[in-house]
PDBML (XML) file of the C-alpha atoms, coordinates in Angstrom:
<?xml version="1.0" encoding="UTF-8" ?>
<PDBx:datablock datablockName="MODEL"
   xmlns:PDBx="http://pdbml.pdb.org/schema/pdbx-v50.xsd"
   xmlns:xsi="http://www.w3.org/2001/XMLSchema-instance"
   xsi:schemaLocation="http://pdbml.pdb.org/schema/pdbx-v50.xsd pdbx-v50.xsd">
   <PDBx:atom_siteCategory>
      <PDBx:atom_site id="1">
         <PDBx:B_iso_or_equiv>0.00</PDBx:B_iso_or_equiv>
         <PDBx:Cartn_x>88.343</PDBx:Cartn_x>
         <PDBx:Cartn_y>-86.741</PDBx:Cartn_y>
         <PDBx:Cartn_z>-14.069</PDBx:Cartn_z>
         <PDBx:auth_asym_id>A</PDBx:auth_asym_id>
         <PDBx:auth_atom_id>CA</PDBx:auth_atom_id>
         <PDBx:auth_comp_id>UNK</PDBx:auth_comp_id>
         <PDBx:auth_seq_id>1</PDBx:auth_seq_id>
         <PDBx:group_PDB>ATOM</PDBx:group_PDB>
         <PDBx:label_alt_id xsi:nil="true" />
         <PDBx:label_asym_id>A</PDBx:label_asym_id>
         <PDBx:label_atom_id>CA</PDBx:label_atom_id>
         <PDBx:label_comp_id>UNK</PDBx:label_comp_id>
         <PDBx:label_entity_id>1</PDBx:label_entity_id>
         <PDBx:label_seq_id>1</PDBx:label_seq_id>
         <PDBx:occupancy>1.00</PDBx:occupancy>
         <PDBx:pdbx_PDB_model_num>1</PDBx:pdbx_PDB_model_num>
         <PDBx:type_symbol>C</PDBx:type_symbol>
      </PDBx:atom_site>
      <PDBx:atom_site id="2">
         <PDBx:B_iso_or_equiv>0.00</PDBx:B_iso_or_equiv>
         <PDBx:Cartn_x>88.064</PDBx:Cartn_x>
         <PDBx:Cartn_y>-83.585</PDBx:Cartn_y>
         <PDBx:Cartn_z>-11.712</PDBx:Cartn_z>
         <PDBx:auth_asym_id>A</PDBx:auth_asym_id>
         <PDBx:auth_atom_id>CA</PDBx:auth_atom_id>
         <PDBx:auth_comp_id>UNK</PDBx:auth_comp_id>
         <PDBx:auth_seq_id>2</PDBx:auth_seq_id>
         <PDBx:group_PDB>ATOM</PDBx:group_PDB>
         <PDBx:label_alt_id xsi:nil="true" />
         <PDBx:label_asym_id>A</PDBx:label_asym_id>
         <PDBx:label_atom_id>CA</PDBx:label_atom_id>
         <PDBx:label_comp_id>UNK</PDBx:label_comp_id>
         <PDBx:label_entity_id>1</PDBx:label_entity_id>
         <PDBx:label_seq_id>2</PDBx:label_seq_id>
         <PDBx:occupancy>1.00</PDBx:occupancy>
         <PDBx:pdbx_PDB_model_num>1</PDBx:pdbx_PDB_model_num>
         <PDBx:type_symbol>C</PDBx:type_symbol>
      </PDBx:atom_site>
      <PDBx:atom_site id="3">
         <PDBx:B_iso_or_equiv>0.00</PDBx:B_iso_or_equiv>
         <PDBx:Cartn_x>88.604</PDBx:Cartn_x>
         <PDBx:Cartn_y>-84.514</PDBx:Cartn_y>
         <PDBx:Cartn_z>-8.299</PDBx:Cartn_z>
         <PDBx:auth_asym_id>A</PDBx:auth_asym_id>
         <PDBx:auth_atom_id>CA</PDBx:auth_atom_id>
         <PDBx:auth_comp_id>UNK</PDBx:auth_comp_id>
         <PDBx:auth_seq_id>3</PDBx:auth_seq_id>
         <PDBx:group_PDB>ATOM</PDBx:group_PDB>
         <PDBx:label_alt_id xsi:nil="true" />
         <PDBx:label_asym_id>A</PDBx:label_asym_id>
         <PDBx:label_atom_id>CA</PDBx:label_atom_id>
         <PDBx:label_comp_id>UNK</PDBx:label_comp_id>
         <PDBx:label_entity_id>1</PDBx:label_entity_id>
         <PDBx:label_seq_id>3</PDBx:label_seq_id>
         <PDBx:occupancy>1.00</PDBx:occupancy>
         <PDBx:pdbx_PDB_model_num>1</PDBx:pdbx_PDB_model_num>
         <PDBx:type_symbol>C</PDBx:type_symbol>
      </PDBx:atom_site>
      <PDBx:atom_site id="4">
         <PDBx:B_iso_or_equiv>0.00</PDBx:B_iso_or_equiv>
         <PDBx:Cartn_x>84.804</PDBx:Cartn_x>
         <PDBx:Cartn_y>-83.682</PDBx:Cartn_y>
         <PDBx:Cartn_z>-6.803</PDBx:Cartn_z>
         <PDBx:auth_asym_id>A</PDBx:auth_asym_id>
         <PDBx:auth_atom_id>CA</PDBx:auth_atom_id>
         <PDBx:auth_comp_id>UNK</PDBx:auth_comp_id>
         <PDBx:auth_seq_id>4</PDBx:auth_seq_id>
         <PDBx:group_PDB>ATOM</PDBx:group_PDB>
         <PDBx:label_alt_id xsi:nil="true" />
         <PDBx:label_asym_id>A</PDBx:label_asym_id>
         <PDBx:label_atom_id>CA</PDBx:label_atom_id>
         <PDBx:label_comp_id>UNK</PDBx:label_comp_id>
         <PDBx:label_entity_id>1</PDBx:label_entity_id>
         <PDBx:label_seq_id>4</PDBx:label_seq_id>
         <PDBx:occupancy>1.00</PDBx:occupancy>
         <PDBx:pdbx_PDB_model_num>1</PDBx:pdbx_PDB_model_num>
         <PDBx:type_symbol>C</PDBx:type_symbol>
      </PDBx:atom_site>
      <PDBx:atom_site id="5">
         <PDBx:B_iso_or_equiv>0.00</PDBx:B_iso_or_equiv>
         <PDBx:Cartn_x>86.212</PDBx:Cartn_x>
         <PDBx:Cartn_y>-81.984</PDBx:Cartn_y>
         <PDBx:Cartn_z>-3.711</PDBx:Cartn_z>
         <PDBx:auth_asym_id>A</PDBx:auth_asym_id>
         <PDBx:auth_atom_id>CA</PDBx:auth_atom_id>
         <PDBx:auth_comp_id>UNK</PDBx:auth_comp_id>
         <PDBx:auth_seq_id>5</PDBx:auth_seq_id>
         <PDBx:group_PDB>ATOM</PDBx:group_PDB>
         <PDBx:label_alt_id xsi:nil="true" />
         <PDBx:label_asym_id>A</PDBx:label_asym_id>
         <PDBx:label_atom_id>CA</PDBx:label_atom_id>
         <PDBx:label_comp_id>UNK</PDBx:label_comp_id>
         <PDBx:label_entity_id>1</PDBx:label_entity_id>
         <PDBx:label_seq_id>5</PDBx:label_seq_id>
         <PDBx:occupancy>1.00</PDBx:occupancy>
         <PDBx:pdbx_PDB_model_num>1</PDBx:pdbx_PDB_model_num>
         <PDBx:type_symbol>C</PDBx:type_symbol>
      </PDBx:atom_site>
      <PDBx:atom_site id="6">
         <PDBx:B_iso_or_equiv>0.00</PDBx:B_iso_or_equiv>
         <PDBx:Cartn_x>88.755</PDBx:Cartn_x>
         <PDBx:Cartn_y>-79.508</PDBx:Cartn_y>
         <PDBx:Cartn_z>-5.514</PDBx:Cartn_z>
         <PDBx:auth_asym_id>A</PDBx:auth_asym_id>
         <PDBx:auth_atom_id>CA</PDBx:auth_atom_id>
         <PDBx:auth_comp_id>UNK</PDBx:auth_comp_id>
         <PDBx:auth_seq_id>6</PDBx:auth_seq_id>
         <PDBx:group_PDB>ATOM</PDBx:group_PDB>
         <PDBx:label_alt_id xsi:nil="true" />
         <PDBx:label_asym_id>A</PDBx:label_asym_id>
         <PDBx:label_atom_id>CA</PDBx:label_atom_id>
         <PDBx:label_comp_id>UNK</PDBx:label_comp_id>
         <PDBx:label_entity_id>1</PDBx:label_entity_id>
         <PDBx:label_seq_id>6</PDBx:label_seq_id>
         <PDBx:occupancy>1.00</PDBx:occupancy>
         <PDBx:pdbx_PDB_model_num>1</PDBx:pdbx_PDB_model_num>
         <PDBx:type_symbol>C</PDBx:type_symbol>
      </PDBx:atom_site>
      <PDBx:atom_site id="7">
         <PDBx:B_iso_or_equiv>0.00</PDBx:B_iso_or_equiv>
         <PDBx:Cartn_x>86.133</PDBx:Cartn_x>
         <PDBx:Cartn_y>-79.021</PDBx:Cartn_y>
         <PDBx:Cartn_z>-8.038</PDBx:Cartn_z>
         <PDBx:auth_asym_id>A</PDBx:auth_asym_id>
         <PDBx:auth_atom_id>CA</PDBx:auth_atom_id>
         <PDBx:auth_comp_id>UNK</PDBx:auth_comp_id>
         <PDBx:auth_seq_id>7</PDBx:auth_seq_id>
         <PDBx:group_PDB>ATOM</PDBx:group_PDB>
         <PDBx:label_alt_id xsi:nil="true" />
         <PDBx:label_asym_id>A</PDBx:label_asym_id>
         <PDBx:label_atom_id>CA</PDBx:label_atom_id>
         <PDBx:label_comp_id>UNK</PDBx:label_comp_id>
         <PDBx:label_entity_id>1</PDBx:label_entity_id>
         <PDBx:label_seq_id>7</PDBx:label_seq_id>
         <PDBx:occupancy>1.00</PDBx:occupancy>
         <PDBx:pdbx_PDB_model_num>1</PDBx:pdbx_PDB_model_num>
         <PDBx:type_symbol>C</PDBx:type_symbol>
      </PDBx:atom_site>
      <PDBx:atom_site id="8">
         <PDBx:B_iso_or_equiv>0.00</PDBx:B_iso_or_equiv>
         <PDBx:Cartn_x>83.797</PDBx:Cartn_x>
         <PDBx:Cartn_y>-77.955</PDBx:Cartn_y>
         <PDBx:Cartn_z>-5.185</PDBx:Cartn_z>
         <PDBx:auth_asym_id>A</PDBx:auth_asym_id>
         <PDBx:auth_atom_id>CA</PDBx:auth_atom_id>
         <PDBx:auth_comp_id>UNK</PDBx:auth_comp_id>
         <PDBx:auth_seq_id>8</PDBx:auth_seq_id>
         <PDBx:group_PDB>ATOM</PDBx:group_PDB>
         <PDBx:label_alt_id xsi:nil="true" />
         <PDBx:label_asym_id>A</PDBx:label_asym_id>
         <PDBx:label_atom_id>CA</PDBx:label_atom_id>
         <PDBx:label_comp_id>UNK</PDBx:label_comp_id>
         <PDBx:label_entity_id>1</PDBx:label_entity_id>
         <PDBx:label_seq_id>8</PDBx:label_seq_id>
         <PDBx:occupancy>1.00</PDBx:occupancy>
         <PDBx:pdbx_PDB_model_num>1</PDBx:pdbx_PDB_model_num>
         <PDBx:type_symbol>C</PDBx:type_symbol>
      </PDBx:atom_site>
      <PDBx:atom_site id="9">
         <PDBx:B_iso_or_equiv>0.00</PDBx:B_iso_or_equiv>
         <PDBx:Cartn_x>85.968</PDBx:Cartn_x>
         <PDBx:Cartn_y>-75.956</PDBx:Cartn_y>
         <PDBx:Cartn_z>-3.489</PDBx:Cartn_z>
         <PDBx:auth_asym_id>A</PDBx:auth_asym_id>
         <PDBx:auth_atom_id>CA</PDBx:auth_atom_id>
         <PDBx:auth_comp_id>UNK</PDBx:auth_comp_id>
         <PDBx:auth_seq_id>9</PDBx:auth_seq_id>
         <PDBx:group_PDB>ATOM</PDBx:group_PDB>
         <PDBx:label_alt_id xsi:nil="true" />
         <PDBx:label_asym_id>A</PDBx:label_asym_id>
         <PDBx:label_atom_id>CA</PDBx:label_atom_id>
         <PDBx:label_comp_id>UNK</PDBx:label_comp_id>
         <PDBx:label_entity_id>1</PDBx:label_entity_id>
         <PDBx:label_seq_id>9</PDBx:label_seq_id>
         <PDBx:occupancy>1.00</PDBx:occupancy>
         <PDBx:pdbx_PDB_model_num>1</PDBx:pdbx_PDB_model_num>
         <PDBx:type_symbol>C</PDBx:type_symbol>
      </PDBx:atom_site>
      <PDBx:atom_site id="10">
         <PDBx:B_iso_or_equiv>0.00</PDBx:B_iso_or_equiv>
         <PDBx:Cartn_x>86.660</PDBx:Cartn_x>
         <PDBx:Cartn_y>-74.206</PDBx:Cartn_y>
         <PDBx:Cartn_z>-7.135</PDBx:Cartn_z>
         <PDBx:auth_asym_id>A</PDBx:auth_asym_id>
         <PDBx:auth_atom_id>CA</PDBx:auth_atom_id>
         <PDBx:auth_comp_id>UNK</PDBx:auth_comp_id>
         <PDBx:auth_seq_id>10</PDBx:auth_seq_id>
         <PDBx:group_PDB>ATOM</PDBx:group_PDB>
         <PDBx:label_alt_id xsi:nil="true" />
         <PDBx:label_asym_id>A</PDBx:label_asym_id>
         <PDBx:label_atom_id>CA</PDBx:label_atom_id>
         <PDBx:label_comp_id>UNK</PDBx:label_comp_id>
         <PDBx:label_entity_id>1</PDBx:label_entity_id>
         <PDBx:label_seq_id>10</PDBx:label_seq_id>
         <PDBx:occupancy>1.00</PDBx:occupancy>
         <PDBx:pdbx_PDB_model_num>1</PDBx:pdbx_PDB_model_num>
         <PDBx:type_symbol>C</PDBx:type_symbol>
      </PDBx:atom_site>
      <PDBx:atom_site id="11">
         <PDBx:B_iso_or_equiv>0.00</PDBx:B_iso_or_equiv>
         <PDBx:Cartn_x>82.928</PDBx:Cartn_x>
         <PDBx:Cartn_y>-73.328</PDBx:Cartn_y>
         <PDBx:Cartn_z>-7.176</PDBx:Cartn_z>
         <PDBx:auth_asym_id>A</PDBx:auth_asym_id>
         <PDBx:auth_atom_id>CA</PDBx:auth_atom_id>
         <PDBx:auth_comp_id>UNK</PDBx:auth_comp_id>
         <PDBx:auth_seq_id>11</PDBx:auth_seq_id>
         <PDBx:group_PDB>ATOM</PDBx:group_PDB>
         <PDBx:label_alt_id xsi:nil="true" />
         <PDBx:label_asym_id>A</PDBx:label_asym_id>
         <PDBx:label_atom_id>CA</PDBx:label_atom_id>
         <PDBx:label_comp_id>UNK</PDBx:label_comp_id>
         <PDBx:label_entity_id>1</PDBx:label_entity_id>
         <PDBx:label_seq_id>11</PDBx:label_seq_id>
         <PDBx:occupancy>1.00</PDBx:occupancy>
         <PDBx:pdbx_PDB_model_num>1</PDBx:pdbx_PDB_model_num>
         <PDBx:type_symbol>C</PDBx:type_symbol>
      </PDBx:atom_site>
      <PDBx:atom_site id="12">
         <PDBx:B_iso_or_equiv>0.00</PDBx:B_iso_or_equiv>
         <PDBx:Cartn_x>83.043</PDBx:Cartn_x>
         <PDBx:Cartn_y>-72.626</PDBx:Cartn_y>
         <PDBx:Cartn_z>-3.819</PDBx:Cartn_z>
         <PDBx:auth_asym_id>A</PDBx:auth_asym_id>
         <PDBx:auth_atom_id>CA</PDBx:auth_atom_id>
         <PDBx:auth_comp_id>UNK</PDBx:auth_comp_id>
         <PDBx:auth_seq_id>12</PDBx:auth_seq_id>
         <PDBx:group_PDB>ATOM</PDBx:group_PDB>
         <PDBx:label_alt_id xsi:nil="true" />
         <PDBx:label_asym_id>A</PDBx:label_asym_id>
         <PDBx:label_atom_id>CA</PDBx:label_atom_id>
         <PDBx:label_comp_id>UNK</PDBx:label_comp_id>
         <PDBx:label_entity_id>1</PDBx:label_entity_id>
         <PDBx:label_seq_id>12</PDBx:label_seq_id>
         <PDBx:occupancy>1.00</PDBx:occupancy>
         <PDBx:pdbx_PDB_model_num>1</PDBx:pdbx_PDB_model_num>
         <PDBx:type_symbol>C</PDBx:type_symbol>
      </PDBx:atom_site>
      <PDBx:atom_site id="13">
         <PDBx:B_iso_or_equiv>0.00</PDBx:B_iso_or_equiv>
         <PDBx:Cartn_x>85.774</PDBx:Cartn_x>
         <PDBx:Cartn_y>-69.862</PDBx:Cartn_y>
         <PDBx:Cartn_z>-4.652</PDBx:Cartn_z>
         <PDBx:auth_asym_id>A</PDBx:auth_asym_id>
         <PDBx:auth_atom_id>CA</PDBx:auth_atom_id>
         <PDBx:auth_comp_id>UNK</PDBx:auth_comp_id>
         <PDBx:auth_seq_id>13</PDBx:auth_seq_id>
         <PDBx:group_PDB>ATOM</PDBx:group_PDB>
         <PDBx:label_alt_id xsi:nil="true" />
         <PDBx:label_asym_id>A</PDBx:label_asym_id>
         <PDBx:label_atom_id>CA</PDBx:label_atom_id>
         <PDBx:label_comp_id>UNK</PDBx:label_comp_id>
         <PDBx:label_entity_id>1</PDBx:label_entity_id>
         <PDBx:label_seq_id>13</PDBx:label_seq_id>
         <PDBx:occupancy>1.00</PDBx:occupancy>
         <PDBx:pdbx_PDB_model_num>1</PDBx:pdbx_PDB_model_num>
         <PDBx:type_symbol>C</PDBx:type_symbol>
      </PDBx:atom_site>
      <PDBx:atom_site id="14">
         <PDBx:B_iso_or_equiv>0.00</PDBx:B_iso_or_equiv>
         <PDBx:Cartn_x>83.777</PDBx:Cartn_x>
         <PDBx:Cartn_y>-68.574</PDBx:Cartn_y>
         <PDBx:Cartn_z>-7.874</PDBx:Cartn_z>
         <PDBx:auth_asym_id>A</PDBx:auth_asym_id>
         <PDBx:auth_atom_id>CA</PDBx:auth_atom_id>
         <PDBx:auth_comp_id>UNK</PDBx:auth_comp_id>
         <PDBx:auth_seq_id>14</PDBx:auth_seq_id>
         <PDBx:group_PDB>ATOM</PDBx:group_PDB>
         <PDBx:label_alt_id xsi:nil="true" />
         <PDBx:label_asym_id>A</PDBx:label_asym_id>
         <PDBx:label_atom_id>CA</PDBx:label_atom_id>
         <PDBx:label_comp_id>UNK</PDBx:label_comp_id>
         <PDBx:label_entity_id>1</PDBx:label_entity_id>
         <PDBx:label_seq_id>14</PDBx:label_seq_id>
         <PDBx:occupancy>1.00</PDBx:occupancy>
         <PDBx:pdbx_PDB_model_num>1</PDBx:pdbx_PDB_model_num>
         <PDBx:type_symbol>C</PDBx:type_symbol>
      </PDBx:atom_site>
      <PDBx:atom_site id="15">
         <PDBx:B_iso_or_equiv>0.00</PDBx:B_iso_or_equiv>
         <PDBx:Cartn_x>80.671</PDBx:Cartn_x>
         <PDBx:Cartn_y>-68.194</PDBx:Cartn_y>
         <PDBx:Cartn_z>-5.727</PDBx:Cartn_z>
         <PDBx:auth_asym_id>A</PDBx:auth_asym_id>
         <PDBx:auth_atom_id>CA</PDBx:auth_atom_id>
         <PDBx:auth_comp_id>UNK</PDBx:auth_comp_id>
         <PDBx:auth_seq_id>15</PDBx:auth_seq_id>
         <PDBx:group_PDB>ATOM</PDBx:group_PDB>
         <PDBx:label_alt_id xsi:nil="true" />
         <PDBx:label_asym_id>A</PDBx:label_asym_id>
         <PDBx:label_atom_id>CA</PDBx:label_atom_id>
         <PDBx:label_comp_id>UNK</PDBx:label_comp_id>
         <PDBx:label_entity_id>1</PDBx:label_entity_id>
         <PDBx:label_seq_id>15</PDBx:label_seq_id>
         <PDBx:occupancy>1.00</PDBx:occupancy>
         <PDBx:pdbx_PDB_model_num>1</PDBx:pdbx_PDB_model_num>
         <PDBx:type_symbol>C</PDBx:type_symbol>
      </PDBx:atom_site>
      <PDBx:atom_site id="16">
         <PDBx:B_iso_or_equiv>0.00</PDBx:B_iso_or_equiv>
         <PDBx:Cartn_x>82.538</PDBx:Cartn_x>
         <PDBx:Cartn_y>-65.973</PDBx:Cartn_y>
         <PDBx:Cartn_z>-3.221</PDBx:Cartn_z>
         <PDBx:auth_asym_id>A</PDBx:auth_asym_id>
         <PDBx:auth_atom_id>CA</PDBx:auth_atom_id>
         <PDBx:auth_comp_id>UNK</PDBx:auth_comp_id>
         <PDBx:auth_seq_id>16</PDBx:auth_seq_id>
         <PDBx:group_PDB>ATOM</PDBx:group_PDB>
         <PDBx:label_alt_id xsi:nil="true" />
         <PDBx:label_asym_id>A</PDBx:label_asym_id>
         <PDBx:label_atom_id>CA</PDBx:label_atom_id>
         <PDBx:label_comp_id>UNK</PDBx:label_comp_id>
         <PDBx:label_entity_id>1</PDBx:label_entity_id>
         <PDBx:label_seq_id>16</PDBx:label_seq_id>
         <PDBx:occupancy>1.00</PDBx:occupancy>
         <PDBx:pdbx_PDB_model_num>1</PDBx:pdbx_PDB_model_num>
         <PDBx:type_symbol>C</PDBx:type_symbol>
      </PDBx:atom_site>
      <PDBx:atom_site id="17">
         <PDBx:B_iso_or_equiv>0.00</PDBx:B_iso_or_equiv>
         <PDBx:Cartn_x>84.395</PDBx:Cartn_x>
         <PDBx:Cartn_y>-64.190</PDBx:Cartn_y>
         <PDBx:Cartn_z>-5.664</PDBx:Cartn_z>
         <PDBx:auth_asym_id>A</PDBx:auth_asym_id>
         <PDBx:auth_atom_id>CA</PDBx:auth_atom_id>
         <PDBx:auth_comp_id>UNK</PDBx:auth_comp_id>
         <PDBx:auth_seq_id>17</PDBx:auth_seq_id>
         <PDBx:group_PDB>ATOM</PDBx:group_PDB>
         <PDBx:label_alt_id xsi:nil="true" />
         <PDBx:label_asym_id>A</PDBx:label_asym_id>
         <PDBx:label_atom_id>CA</PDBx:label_atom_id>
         <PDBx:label_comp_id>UNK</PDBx:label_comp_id>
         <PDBx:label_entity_id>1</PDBx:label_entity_id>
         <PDBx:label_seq_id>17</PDBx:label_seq_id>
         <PDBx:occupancy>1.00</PDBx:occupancy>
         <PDBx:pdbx_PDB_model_num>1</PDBx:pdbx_PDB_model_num>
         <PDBx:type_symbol>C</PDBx:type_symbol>
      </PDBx:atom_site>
      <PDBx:atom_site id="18">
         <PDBx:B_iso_or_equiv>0.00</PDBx:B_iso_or_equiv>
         <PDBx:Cartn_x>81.129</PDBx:Cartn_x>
         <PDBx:Cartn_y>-63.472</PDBx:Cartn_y>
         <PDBx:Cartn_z>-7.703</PDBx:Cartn_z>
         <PDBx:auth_asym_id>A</PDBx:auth_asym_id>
         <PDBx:auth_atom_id>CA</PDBx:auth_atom_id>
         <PDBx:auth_comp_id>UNK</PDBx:auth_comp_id>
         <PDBx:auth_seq_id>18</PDBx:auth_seq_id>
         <PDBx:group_PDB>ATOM</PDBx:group_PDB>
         <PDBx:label_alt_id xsi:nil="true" />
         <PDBx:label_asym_id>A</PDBx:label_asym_id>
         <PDBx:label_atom_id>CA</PDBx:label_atom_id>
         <PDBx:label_comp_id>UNK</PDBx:label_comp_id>
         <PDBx:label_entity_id>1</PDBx:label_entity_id>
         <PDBx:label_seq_id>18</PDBx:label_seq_id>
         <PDBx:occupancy>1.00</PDBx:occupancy>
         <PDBx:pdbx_PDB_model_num>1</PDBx:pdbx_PDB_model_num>
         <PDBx:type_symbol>C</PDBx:type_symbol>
      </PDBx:atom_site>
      <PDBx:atom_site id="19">
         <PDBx:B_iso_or_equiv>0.00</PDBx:B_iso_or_equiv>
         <PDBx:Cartn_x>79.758</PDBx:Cartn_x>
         <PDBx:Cartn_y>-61.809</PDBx:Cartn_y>
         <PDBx:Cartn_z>-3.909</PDBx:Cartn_z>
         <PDBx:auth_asym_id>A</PDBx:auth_asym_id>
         <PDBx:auth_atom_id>CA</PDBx:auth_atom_id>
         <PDBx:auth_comp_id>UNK</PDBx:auth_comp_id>
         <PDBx:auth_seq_id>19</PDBx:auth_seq_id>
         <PDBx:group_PDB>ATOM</PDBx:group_PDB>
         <PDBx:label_alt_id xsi:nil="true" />
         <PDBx:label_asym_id>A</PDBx:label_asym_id>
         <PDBx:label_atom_id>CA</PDBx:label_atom_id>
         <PDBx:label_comp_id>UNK</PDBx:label_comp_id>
         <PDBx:label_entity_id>1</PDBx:label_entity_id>
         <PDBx:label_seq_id>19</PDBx:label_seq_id>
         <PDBx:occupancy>1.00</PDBx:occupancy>
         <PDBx:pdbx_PDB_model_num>1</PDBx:pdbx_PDB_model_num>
         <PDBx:type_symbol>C</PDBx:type_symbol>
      </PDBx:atom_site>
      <PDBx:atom_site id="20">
         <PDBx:B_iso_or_equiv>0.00</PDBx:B_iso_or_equiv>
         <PDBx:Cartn_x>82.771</PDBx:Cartn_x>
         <PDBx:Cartn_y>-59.789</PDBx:Cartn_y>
         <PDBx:Cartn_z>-3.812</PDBx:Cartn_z>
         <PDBx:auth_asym_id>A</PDBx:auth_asym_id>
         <PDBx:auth_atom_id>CA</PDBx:auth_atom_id>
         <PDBx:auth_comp_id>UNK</PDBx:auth_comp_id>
         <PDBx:auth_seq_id>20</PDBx:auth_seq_id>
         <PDBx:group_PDB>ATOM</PDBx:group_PDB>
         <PDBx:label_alt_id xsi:nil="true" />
         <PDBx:label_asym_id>A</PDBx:label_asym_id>
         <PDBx:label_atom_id>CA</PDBx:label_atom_id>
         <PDBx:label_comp_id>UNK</PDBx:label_comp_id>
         <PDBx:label_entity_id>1</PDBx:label_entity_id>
         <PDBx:label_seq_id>20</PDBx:label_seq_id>
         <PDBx:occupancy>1.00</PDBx:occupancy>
         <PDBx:pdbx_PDB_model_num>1</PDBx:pdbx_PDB_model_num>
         <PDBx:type_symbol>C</PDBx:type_symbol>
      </PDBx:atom_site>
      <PDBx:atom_site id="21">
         <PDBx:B_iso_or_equiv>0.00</PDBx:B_iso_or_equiv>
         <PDBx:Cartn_x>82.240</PDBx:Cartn_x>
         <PDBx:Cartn_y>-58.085</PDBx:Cartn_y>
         <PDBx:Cartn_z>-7.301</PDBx:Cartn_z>
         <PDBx:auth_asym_id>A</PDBx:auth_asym_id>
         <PDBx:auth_atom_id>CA</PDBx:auth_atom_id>
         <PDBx:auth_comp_id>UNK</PDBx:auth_comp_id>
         <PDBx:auth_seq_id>21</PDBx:auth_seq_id>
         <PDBx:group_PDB>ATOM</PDBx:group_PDB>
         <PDBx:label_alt_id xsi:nil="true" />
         <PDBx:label_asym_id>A</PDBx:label_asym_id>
         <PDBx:label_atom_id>CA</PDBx:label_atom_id>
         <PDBx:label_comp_id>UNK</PDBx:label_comp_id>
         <PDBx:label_entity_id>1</PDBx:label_entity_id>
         <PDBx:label_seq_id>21</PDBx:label_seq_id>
         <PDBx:occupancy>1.00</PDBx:occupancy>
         <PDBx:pdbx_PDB_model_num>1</PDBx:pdbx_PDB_model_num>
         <PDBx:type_symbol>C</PDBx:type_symbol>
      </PDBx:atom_site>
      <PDBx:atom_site id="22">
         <PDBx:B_iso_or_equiv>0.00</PDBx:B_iso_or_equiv>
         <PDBx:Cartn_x>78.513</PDBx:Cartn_x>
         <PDBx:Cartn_y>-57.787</PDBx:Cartn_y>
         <PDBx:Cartn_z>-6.802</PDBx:Cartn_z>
         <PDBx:auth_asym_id>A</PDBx:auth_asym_id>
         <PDBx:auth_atom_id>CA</PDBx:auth_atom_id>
         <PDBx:auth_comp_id>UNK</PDBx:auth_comp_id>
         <PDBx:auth_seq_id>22</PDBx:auth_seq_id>
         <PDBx:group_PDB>ATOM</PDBx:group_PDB>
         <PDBx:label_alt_id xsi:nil="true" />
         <PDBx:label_asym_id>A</PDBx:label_asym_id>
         <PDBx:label_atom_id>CA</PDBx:label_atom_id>
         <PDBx:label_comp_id>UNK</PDBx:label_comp_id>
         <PDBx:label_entity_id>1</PDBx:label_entity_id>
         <PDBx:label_seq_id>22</PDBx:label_seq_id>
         <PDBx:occupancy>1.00</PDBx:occupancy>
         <PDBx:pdbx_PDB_model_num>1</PDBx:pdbx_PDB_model_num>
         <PDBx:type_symbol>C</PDBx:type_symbol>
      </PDBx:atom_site>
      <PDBx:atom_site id="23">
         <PDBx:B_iso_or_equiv>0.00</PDBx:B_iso_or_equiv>
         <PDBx:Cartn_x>80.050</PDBx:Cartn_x>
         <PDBx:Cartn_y>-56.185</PDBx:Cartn_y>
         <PDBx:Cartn_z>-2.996</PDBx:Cartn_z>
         <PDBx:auth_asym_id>A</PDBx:auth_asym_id>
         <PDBx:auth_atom_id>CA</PDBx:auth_atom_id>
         <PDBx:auth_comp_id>UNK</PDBx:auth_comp_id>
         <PDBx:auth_seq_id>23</PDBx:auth_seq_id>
         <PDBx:group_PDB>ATOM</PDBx:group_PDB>
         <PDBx:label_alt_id xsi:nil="true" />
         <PDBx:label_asym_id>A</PDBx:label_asym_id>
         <PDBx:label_atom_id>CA</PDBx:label_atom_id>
         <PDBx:label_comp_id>UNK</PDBx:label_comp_id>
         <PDBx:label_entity_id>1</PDBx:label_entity_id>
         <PDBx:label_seq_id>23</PDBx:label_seq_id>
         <PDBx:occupancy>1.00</PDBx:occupancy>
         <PDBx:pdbx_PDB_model_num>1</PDBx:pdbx_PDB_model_num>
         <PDBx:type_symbol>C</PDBx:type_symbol>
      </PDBx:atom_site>
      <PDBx:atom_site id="24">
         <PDBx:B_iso_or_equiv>0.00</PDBx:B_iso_or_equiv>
         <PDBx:Cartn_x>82.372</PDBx:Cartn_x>
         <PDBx:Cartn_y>-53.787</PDBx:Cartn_y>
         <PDBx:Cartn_z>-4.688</PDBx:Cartn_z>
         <PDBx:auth_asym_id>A</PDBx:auth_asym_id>
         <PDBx:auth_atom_id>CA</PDBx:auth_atom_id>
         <PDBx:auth_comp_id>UNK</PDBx:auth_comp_id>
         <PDBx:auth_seq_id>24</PDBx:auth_seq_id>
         <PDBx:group_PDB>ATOM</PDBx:group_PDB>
         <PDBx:label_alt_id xsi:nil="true" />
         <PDBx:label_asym_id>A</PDBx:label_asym_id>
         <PDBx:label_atom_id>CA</PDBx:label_atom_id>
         <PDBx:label_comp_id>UNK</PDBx:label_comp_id>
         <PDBx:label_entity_id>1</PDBx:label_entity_id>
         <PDBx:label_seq_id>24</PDBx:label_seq_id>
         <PDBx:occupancy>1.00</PDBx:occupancy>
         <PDBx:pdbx_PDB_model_num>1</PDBx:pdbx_PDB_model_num>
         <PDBx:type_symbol>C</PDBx:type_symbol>
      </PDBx:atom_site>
   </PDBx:atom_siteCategory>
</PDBx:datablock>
């Protein structure tokens, strides 16, 4: 079972990552 706090801190990362493309 994901851990729930690395598992929000993954989405966390796709969520900013997803800002930086639409950024660029």
């Amino acid at each position: 079972q994901p851990d729930p706090e690395e598992a929000a801190r993954a989405e966390l990362a796709m969520k900013i990552s997803q800002i930086d493309m639409e950024t660029s």
